[in-house]
C-alpha atoms as a PDB file:
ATOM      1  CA  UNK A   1       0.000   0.000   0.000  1.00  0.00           C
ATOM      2  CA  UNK A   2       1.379   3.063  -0.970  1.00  0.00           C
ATOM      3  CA  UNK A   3       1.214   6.712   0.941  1.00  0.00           C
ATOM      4  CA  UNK A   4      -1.474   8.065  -0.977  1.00  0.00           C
ATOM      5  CA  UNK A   5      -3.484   4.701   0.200  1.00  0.00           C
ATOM      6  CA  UNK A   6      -2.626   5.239   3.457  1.00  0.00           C
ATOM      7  CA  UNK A   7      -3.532   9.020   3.249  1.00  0.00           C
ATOM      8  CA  UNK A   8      -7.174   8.519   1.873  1.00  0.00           C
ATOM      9  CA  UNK A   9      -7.074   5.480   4.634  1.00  0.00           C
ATOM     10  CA  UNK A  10      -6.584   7.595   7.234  1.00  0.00           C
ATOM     11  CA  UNK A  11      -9.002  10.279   5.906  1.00  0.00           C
ATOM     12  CA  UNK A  12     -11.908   7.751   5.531  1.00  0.00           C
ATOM     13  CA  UNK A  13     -11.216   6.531   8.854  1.00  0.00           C
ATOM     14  CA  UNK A  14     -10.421   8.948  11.640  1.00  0.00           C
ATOM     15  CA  UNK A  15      -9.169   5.610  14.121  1.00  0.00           C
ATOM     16  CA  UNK A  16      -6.769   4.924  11.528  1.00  0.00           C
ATOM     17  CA  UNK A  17      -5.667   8.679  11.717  1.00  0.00           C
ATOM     18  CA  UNK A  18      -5.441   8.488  15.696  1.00  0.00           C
ATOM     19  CA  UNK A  19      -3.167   4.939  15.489  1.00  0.00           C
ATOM     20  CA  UNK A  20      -0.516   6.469  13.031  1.00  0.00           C
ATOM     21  CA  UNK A  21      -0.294   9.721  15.939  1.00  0.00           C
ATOM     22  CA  UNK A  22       0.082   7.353  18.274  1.00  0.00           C
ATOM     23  CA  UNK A  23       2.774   5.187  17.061  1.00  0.00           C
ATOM     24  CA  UNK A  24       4.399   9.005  16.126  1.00  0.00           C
ATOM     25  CA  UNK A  25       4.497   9.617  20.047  1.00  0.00           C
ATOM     26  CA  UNK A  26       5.218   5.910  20.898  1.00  0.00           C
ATOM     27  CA  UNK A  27       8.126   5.188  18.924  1.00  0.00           C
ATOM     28  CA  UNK A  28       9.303   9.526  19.457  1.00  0.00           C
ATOM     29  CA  UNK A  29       8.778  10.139  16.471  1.00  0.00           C
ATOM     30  CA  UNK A  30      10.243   7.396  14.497  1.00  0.00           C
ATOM     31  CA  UNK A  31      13.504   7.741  16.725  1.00  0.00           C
ATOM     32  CA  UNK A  32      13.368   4.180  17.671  1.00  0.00           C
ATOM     33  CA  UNK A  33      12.443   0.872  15.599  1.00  0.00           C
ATOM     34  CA  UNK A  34      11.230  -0.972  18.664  1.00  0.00           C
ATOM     35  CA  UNK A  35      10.340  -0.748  22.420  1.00  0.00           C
ATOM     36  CA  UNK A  36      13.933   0.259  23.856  1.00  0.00           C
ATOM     37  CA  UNK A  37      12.012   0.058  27.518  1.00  0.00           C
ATOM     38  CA  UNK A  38      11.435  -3.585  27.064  1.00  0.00           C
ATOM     39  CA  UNK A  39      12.965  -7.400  28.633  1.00  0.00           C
ATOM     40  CA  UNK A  40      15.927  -8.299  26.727  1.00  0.00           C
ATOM     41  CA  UNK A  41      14.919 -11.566  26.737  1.00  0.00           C
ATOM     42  CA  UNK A  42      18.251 -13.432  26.291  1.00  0.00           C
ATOM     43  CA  UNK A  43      19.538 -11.472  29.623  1.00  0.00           C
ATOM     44  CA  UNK A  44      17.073 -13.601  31.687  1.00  0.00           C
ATOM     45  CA  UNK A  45      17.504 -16.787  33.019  1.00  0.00           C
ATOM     46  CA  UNK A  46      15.642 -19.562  31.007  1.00  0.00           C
ATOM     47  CA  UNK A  47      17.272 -23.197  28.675  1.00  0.00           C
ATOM     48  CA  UNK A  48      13.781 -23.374  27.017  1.00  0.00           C
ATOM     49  CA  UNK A  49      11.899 -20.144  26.106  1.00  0.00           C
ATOM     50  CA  UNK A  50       7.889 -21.210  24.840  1.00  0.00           C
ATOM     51  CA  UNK A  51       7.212 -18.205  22.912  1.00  0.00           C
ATOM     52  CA  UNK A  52       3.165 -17.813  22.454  1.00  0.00           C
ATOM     53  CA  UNK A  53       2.105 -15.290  19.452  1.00  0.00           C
ATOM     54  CA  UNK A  54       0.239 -12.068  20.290  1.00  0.00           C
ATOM     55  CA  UNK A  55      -1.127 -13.683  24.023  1.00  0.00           C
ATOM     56  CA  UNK A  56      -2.072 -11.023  25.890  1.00  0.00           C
ATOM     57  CA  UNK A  57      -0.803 -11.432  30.040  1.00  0.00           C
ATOM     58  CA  UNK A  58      -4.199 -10.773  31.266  1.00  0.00           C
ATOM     59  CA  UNK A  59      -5.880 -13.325  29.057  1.00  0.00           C
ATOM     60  CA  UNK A  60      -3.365 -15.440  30.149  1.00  0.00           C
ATOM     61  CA  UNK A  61      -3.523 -15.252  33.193  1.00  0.00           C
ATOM     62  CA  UNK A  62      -7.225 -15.572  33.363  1.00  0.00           C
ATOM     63  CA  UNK A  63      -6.782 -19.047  31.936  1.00  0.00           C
ATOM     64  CA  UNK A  64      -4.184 -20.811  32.130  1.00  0.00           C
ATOM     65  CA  UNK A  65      -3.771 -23.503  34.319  1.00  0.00           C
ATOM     66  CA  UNK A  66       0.093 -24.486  33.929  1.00  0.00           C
ATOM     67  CA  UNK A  67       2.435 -25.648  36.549  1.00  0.00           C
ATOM     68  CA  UNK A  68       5.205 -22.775  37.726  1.00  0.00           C
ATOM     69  CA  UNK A  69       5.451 -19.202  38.933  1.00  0.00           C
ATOM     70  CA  UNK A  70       3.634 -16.703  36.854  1.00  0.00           C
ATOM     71  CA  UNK A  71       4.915 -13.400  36.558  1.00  0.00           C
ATOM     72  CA  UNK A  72       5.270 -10.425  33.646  1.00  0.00           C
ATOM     73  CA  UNK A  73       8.156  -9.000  31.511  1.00  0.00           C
ATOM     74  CA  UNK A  74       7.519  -5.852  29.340  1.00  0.00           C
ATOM     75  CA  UNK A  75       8.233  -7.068  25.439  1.00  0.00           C
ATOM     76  CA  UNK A  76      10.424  -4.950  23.371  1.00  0.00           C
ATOM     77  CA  UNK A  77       7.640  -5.209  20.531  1.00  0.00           C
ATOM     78  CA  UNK A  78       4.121  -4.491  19.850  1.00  0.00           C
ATOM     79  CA  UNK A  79       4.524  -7.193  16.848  1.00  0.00           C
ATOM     80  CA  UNK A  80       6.671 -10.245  15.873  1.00  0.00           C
ATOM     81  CA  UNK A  81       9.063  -7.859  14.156  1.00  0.00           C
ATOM     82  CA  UNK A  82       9.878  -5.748  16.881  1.00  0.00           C
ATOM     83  CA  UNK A  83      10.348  -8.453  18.718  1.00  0.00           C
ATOM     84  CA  UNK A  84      12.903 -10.372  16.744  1.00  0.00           C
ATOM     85  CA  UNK A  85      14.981  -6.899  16.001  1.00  0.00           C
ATOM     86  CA  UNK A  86      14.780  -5.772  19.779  1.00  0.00           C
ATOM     87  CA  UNK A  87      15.854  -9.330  20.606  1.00  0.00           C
ATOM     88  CA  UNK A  88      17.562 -11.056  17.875  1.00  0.00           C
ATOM     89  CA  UNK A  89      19.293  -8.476  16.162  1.00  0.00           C
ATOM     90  CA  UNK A  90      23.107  -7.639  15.919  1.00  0.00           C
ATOM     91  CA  UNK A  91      23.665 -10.890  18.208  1.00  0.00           C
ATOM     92  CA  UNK A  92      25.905 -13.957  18.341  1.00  0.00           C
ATOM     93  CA  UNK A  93      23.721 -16.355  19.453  1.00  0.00           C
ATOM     94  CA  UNK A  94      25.093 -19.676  19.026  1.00  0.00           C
ATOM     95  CA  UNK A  95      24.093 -21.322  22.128  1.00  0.00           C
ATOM     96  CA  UNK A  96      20.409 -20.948  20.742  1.00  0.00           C
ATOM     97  CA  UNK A  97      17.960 -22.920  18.829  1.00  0.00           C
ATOM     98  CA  UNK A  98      15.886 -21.261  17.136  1.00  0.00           C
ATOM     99  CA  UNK A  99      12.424 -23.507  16.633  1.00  0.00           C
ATOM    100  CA  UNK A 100       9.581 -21.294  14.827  1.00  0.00           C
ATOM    101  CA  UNK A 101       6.348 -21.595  13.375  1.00  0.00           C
ATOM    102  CA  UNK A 102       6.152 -18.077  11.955  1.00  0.00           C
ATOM    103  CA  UNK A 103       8.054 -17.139   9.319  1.00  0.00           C
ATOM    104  CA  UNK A 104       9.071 -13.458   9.767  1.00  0.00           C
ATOM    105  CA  UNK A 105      12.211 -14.119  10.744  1.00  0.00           C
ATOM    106  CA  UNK A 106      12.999 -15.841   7.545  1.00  0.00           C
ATOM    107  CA  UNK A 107      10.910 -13.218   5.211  1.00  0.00           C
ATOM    108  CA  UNK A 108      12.866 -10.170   6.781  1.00  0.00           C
ATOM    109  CA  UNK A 109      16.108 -12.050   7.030  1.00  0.00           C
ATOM    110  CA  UNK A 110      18.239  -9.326   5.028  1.00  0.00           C
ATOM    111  CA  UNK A 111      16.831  -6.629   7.085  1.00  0.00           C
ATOM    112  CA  UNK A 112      17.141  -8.562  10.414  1.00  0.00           C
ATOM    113  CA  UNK A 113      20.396  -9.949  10.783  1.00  0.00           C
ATOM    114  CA  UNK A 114      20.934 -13.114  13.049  1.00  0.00           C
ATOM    115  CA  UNK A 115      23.662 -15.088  14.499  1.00  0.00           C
ATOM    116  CA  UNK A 116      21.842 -18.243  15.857  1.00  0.00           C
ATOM    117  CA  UNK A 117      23.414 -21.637  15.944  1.00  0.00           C
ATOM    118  CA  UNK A 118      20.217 -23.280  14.100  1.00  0.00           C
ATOM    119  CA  UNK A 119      16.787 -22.402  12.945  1.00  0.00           C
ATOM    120  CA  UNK A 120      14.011 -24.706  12.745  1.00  0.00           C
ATOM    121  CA  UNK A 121      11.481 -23.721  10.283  1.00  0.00           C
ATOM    122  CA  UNK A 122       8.186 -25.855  11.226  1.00  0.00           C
ATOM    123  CA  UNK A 123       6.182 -22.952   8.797  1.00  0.00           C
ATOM    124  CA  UNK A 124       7.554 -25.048   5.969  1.00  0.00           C
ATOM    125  CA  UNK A 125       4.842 -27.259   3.524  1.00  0.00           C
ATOM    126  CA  UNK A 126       5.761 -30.053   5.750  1.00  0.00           C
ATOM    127  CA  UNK A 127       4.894 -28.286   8.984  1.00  0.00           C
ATOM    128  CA  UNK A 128       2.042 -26.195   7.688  1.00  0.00           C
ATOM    129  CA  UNK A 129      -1.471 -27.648   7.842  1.00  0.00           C
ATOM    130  CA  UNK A 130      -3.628 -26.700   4.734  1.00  0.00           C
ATOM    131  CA  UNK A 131      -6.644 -27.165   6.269  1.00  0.00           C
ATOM    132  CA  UNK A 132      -6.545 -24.249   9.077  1.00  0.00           C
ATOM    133  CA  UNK A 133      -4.362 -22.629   7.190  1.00  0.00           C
ATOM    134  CA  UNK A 134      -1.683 -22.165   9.993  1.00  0.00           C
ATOM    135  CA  UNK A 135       0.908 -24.305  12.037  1.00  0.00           C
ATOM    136  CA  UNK A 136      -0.806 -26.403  14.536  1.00  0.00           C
ATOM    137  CA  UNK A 137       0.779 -26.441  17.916  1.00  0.00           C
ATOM    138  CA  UNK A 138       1.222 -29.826  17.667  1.00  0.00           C
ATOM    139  CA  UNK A 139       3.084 -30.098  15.179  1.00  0.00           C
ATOM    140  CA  UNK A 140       5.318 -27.215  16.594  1.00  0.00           C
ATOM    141  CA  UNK A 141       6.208 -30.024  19.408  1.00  0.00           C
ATOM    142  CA  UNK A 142       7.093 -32.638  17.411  1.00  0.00           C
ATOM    143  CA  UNK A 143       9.877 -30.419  15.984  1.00  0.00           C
ATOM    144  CA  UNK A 144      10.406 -28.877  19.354  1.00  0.00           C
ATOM    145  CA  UNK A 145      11.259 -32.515  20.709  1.00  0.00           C
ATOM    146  CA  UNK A 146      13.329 -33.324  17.916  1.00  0.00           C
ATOM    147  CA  UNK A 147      15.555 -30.137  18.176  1.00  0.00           C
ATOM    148  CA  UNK A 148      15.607 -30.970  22.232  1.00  0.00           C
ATOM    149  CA  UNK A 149      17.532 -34.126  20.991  1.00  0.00           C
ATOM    150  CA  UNK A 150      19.401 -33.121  18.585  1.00  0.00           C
ATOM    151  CA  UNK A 151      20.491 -30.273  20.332  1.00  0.00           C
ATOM    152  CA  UNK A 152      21.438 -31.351  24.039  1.00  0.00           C
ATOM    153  CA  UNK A 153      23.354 -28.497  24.974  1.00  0.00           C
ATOM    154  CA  UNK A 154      21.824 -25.662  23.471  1.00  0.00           C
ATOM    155  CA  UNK A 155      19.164 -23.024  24.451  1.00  0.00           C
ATOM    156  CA  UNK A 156      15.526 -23.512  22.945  1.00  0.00           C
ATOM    157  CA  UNK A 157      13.163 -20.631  21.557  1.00  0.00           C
ATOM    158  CA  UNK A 158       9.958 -22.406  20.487  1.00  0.00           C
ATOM    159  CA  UNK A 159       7.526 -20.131  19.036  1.00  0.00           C
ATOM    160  CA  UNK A 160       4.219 -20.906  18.880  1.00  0.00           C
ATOM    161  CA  UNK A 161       1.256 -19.012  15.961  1.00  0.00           C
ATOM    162  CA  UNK A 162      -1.717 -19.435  18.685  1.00  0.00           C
ATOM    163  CA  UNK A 163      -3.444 -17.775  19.871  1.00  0.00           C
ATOM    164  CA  UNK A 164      -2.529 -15.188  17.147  1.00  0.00           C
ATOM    165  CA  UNK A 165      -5.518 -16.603  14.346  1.00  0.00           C
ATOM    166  CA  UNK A 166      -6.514 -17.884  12.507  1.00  0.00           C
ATOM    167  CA  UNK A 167      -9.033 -19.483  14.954  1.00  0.00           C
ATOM    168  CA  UNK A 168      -8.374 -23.334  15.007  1.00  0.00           C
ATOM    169  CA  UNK A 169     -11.797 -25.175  14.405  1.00  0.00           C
ATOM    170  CA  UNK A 170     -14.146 -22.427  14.744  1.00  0.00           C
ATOM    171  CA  UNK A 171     -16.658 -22.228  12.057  1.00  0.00           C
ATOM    172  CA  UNK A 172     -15.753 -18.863  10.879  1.00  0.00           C
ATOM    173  CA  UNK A 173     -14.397 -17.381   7.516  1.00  0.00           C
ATOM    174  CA  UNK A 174     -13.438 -13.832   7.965  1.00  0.00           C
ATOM    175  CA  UNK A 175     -10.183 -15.151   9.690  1.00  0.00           C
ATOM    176  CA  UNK A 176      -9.181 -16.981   6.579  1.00  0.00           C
ATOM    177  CA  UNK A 177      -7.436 -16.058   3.075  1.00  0.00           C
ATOM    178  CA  UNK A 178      -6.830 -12.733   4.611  1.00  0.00           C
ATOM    179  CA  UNK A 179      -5.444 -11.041   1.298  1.00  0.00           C
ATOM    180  CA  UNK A 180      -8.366 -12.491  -1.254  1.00  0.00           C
ATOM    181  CA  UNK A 181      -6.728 -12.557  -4.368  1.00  0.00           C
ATOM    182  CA  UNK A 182      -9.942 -11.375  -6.254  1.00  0.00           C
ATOM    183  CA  UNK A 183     -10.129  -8.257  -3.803  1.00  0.00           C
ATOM    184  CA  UNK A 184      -6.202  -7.529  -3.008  1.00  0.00           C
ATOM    185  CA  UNK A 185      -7.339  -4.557  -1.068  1.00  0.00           C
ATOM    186  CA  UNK A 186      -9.480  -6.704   1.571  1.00  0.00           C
ATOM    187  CA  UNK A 187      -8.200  -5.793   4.889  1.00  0.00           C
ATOM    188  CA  UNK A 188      -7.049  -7.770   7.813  1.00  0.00           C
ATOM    189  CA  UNK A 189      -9.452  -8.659  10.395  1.00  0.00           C
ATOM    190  CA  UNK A 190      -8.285  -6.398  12.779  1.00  0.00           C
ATOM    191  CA  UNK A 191      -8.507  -3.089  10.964  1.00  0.00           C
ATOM    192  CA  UNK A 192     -11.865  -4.251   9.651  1.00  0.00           C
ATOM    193  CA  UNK A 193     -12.616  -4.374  13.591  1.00  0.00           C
ATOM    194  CA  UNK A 194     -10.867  -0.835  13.709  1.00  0.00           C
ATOM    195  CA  UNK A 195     -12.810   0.658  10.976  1.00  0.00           C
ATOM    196  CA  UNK A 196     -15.842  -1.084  11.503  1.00  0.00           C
ATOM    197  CA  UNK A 197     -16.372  -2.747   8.204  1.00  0.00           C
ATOM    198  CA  UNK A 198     -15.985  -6.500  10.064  1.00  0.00           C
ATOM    199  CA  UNK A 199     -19.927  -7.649  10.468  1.00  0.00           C
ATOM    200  CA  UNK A 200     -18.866  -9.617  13.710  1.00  0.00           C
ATOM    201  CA  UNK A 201     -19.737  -9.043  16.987  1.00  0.00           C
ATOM    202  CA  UNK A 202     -16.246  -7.989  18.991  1.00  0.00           C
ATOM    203  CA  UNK A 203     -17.582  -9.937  21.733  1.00  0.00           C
ATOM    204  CA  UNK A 204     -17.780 -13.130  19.431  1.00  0.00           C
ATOM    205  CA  UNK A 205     -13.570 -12.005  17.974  1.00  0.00           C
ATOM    206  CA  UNK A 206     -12.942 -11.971  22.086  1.00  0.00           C
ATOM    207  CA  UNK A 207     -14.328 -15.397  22.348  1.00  0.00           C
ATOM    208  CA  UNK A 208     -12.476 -16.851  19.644  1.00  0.00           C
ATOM    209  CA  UNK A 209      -9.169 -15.185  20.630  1.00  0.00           C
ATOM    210  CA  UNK A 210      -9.391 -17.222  24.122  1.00  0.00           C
ATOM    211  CA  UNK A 211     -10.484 -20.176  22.795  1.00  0.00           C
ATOM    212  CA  UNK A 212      -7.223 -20.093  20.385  1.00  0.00           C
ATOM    213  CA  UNK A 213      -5.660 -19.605  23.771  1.00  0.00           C
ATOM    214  CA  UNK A 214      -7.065 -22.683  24.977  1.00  0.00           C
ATOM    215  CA  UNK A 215      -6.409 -24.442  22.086  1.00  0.00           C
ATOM    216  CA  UNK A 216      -2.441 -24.069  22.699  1.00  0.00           C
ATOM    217  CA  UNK A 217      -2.116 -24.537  25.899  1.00  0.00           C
ATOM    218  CA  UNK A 218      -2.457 -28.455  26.511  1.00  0.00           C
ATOM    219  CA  UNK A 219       0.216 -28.640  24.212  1.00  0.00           C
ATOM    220  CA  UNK A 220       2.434 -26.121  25.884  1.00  0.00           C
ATOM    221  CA  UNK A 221       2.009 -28.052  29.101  1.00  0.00           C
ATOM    222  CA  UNK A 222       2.983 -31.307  27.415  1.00  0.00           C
ATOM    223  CA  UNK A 223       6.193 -29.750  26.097  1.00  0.00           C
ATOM    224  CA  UNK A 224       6.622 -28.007  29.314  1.00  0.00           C
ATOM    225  CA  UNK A 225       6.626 -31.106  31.660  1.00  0.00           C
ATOM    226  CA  UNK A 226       8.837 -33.480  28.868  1.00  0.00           C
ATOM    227  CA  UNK A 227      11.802 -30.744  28.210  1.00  0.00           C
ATOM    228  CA  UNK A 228      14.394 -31.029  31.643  1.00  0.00           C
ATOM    229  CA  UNK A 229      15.677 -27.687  32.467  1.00  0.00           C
ATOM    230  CA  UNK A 230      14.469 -24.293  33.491  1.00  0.00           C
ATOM    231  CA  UNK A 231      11.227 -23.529  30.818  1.00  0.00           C
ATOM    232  CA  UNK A 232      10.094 -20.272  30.486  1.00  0.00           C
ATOM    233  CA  UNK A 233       6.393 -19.761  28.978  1.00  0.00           C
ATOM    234  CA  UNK A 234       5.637 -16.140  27.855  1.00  0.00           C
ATOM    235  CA  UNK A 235       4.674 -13.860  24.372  1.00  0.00           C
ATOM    236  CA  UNK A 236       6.168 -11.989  21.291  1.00  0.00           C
ATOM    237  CA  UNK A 237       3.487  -9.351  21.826  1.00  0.00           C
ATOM    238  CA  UNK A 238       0.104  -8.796  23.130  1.00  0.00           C
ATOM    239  CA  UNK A 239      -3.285  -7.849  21.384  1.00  0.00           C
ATOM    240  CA  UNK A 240      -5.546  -5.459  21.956  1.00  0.00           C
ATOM    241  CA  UNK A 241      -8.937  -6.250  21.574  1.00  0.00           C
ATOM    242  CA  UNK A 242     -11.154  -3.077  21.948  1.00  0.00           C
ATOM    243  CA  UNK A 243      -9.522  -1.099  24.301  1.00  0.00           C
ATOM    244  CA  UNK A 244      -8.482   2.477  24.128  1.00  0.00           C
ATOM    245  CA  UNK A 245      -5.140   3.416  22.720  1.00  0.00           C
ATOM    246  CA  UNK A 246      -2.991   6.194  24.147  1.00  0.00           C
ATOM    247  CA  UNK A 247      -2.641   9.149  23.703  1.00  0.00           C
ATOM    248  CA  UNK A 248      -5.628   9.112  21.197  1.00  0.00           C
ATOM    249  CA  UNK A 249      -8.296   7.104  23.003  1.00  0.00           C
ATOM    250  CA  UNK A 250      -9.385   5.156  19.699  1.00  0.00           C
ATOM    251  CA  UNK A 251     -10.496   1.637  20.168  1.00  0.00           C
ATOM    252  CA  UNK A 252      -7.547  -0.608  19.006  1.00  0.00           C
ATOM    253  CA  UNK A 253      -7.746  -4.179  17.704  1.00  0.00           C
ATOM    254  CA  UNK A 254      -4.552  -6.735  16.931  1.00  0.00           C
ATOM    255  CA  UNK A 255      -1.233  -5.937  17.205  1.00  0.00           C
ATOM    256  CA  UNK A 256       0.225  -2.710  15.325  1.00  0.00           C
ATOM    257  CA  UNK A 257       3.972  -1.498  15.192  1.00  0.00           C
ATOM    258  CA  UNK A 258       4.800   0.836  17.477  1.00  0.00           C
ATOM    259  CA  UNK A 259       2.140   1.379  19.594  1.00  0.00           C
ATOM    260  CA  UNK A 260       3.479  -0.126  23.184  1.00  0.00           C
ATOM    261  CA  UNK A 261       0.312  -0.086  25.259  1.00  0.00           C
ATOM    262  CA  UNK A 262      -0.254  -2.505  28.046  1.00  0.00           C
ATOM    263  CA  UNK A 263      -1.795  -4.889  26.517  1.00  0.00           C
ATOM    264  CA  UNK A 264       0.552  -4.968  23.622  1.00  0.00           C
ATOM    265  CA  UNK A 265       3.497  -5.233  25.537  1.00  0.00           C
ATOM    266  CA  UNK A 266       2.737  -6.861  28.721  1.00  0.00           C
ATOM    267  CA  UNK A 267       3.243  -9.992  28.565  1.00  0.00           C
ATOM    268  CA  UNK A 268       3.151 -13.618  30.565  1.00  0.00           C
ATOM    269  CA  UNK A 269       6.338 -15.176  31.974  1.00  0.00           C
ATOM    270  CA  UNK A 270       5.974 -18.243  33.839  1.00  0.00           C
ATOM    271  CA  UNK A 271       8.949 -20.354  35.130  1.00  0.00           C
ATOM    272  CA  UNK A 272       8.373 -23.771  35.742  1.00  0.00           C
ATOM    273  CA  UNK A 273      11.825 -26.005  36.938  1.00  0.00           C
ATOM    274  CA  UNK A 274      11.954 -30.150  35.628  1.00  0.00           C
ATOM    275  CA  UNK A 275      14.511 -31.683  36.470  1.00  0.00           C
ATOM    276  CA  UNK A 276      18.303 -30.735  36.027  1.00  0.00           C
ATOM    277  CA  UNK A 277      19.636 -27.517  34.204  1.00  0.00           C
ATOM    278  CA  UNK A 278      20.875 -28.118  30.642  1.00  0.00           C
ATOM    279  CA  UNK A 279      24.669 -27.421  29.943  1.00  0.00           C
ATOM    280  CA  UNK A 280      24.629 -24.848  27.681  1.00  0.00           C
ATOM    281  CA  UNK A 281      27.572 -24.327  25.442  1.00  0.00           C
ATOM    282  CA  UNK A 282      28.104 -21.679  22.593  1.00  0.00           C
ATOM    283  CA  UNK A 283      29.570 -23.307  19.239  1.00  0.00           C
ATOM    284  CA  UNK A 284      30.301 -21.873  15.971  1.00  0.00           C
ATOM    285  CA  UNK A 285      26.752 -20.027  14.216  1.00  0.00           C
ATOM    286  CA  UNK A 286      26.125 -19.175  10.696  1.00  0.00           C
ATOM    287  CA  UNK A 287      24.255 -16.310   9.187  1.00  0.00           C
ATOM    288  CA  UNK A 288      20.524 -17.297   9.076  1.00  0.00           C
ATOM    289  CA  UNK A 289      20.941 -16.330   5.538  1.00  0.00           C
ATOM    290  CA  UNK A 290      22.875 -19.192   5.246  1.00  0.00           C
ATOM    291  CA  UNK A 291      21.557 -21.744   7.245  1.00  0.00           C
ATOM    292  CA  UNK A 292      18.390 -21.739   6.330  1.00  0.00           C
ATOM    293  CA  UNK A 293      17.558 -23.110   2.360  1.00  0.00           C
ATOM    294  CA  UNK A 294      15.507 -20.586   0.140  1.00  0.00           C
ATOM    295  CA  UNK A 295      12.183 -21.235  -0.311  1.00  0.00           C
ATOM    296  CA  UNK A 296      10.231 -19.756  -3.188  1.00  0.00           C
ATOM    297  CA  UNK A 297       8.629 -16.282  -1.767  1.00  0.00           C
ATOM    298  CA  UNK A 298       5.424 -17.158  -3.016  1.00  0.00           C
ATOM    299  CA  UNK A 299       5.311 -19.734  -0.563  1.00  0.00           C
ATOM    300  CA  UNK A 300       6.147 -17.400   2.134  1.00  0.00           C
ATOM    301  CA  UNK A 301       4.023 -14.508   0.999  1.00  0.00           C
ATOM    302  CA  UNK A 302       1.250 -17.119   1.093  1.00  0.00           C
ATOM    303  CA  UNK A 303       2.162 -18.268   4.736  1.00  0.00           C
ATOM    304  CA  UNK A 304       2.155 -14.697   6.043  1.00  0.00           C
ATOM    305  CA  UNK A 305      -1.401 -13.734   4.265  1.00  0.00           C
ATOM    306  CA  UNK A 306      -2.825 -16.782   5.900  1.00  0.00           C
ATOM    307  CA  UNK A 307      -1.556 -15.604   9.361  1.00  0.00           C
ATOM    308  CA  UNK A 308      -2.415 -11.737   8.704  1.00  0.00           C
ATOM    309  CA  UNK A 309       0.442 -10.211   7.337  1.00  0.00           C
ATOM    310  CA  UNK A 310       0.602  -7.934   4.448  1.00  0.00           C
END
């Protein structure tokens, strides 16, 4: 979308108008790419981090029933990108595993730079599921467990899609093929919630957004009690699901850039203990550029437009 777009956007819509001032006074004025006052995440003390997508911590903690000590961490992004440049960026990582389901990291690769020991892929046509059109979170464990093996001594960052949608076995449609070919101009579900062109009840989108939570979390539990070490359970970014942005008190819905609200950036961080500590040791990393094989950018523009991305 290009600026005059985003001009008559903002002209039809005056919400749209009050989200681009706020992310103006929220990032100062474009002086910073992320949220500089969040957790650096790799400065904390965890072997296996379970990374849920856009879970909000008071939805979280409203229903989640996991074993360990629940507490909060401020993220340094309102969105997966922030999150991996406030995080990943500029870093020699190579006593981490990298195990994701979403493929930003891999789609802005030349703009976000990463020294990781390994990457894990699971958005790939073997670990993508057609039918929802998303990565099940079981399907994220099995390649969790498999990198736990293969990698003994090395830290784990599993991230999860859920409950970011698309909404796992509800019986809905506007959550699906979010860029329809036939309409390219179709907008996501949460500005259609912003500008009120979505014919859904928000209390029905608040519904679905916990059940996705619910959906998840068995399966974070089983990977939480079978991985030995110190686990760490907690969120890219938050949501926002109707609530009033700052400093212009529009209603906001899903997760934009550079608006660092509460709900956007506070986020869960539970700590459970199994067992004995993992050894951790630092070997030699590659570029992710390198490490990773190419796969034709259809296939990840497709991946992204099924999750919600432009």
């Amino acid at each position: 979308m290009n600026i005059t777009d985003r001009l008559r956007r903002a002209v039809e819509s005056p919400n749209l108008f009050g989200r681009g001032v706020n992310r103006l006074y929220h990032r100062r004025f474009n002086s910073r790419s992320y949220n500089t006052d969040g957790t650096d995440i790799f400065a904390e003390d965890w072997d296996v981090l379970l990374v849920l997508d856009a879970c909000r911590y008071d939805t979280f903690e409203a229903h989640h029933d996991l074993p360990g000590r629940l507490e909060s961490r401020v993220s340094r992004g309102a969105a997966t990108v922030e999150f991996l440049r406030g995080n990943f960026v500029g870093r020699t990582l190579a006593d981490t595993v990298y195990v994701t389901a979403n493929p930003q990291l891999y789609r802005n690769r030349d703009r976000l730079p990463t020294d990781l020991h390994a990457v894990v892929d699971v958005w790939r046509a073997d670990g993508w599921d057609e039918d929802h059109g998303t990565v099940l979170p079981e399907t994220v464990n099995e390649y969790a467990r498999r990198a736990a093996e293969r990698y003994p001594n090395k830290r784990l960052v599993v991230h999860y899609i859920q409950p970011h949608y698309p909404f796992i076995g509800a019986d809905t449609s506007f959550d699906e093929g979010h860029l329809d070919v036939e309409n390219p101009d179709e907008e996501r579900v949460w500005d259609r919630l912003m500008t009120g062109t979505l014919d859904v009840a928000p209390e029905e989108v608040r519904r679905l957004y916990v059940d996705n939570l619910l959906r998840v979390l068995p399966h974070v539990e089983d990977l939480l009690t079978d991985l030995t070490g110190r686990t760490v359970v907690t969120a890219d970014h938050g949501n926002m699901l109707g609530e009033r942005a700052s400093p212009v008190p529009v209603r906001e819905w899903g997760h934009p850039r550079g608006i660092y609200t509460e709900h956007l950036v506070r986020v869960p961080w539970l700590v459970s203990d199994e067992g004995s500590r993992r050894t951790v040791v630092a070997e030699e990393t590659a570029d992710i550029r390198e490490t990773v094989e190419d796969v034709d950018e259809d296939i990840v523009s497709e991946r992204l437009e099924d999750l919600g991305y432009r």
